[in-house]
C-alpha atoms as a PDB file:
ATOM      1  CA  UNK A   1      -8.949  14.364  18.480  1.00  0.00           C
ATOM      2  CA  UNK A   2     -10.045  13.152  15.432  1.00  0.00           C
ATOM      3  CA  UNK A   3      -8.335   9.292  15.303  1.00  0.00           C
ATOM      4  CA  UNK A   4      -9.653   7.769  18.879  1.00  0.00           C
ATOM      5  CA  UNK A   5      -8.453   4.287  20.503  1.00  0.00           C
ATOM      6  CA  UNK A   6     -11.742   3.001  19.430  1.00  0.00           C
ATOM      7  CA  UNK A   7     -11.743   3.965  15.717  1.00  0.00           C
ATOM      8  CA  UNK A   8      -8.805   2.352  15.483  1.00  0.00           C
ATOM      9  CA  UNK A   9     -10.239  -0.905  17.051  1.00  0.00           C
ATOM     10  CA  UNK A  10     -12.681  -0.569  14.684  1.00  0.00           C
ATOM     11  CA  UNK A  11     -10.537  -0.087  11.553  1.00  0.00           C
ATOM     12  CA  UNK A  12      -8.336  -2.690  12.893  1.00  0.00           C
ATOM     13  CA  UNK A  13     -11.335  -5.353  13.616  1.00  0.00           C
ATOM     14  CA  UNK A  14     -12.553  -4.329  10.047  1.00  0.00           C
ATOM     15  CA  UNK A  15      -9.814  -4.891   8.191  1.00  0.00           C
ATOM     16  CA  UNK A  16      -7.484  -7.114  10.175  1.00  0.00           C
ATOM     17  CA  UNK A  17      -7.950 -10.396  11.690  1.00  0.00           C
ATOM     18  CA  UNK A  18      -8.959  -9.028  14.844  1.00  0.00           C
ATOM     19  CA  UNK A  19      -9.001  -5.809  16.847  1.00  0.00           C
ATOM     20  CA  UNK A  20      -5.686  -5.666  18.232  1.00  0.00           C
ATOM     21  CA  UNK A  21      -4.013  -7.107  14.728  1.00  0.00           C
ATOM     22  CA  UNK A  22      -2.408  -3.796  14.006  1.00  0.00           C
ATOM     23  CA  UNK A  23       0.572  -4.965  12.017  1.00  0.00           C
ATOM     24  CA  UNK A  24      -0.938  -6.864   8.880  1.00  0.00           C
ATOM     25  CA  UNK A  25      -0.661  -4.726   5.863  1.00  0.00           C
ATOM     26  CA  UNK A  26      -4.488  -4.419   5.248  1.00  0.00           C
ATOM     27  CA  UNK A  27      -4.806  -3.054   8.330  1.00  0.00           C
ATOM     28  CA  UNK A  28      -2.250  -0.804   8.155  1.00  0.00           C
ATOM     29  CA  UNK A  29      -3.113   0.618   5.296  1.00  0.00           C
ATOM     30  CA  UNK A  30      -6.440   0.895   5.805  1.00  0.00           C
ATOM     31  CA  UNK A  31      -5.310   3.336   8.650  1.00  0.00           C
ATOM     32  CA  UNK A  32      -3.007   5.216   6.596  1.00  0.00           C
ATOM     33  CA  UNK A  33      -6.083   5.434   4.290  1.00  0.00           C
ATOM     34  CA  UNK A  34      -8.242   7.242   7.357  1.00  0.00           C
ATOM     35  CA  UNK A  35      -5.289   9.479   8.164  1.00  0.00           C
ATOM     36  CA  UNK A  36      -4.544  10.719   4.360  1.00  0.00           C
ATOM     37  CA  UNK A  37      -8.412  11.273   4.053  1.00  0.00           C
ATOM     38  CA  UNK A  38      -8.276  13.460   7.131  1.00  0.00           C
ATOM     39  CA  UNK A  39      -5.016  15.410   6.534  1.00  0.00           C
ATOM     40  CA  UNK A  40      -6.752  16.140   2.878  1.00  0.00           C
ATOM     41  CA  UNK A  41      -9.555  17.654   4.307  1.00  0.00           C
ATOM     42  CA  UNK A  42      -7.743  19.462   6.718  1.00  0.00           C
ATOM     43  CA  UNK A  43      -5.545  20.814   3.590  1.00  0.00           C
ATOM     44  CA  UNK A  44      -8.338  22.039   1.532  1.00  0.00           C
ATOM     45  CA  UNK A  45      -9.123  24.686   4.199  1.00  0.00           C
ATOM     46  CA  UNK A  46      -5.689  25.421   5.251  1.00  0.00           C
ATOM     47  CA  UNK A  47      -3.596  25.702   2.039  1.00  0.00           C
ATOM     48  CA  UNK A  48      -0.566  26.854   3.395  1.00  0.00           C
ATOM     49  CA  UNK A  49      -0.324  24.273   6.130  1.00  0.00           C
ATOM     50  CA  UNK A  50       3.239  22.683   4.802  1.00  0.00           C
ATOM     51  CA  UNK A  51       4.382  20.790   7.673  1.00  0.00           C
ATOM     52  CA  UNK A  52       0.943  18.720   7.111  1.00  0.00           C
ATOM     53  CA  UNK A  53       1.281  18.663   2.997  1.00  0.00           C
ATOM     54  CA  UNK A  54       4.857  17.125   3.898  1.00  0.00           C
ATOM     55  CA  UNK A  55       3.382  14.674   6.428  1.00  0.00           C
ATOM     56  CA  UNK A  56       0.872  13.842   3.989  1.00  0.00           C
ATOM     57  CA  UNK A  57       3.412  13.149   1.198  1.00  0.00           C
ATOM     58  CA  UNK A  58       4.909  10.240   3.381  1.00  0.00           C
ATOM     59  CA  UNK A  59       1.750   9.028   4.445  1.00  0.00           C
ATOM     60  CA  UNK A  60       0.876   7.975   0.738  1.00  0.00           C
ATOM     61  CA  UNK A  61       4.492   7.035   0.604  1.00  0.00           C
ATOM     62  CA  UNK A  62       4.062   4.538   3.303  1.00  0.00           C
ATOM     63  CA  UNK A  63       0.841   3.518   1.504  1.00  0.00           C
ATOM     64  CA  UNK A  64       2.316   3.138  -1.779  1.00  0.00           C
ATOM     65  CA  UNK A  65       4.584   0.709  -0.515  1.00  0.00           C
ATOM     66  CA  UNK A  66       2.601  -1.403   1.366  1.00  0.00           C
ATOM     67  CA  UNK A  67       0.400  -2.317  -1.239  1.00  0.00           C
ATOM     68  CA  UNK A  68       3.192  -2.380  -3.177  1.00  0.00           C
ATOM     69  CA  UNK A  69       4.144  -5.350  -0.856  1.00  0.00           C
ATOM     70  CA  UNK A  70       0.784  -6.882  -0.622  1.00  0.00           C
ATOM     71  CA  UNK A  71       0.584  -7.038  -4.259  1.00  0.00           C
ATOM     72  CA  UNK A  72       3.730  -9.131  -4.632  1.00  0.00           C
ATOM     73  CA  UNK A  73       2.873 -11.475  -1.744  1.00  0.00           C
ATOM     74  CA  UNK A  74      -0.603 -11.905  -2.051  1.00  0.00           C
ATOM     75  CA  UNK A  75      -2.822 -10.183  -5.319  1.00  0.00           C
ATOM     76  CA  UNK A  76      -6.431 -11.400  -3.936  1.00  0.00           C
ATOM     77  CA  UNK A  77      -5.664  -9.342  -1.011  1.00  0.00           C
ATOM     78  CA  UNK A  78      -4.358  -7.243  -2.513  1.00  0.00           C
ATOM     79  CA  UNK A  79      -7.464  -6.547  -4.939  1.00  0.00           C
ATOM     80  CA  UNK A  80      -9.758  -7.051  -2.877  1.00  0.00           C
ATOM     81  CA  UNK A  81      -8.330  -3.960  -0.419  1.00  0.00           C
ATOM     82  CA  UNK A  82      -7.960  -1.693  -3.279  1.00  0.00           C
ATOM     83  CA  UNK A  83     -11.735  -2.192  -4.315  1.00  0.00           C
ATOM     84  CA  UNK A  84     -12.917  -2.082  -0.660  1.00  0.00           C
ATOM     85  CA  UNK A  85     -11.427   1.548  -0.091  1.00  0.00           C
ATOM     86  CA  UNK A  86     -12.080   2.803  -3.360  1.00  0.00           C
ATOM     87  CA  UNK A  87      -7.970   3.531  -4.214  1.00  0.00           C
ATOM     88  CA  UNK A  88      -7.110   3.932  -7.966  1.00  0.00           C
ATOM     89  CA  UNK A  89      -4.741   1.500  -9.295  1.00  0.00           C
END
């Protein structure tokens, strides 16, 4: 299994305010981030995979709006997220 209770402690504790924080944008998206970097990979061997390409497709969907949402409540958060996981925009 590649996402494990304690990787997401740790991506919670990393970018939330504390391990079990798991509904703050930051750390939600910086879980969605892990996930959509996983499904891509997984995609790149197995092209024909659609049910995943579709699942992927929301994923950044979800993304895209949360920052979306974290950009119009709170920029310095906001920028400072983007630059910390290396997203475009």
């Amino acid at each position: 299994m590649y996402l494990t209770p304690e990787k997401k402690q740790e991506i919670f504790g990393q970018y939330g305010k504390s391990n079990t924080d798991t509904g703050s944008p930051e750390s939600q998206i910086a879980l969605f981030s892990y996930r959509i970097n996983h499904l891509t990979d997984h995609l790149k061997s197995n092209k024909k995979d659609y049910s995943t390409a579709r699942a992927l497709r929301m994923l950044v969907g979800k993304r895209r709006r949360l920052l979306d949402y974290l950009k119009d409540k709170d920029i310095e958060k906001y920028r400072a997220l983007i630059k910390e996981l290396n997203l475009r925009r």
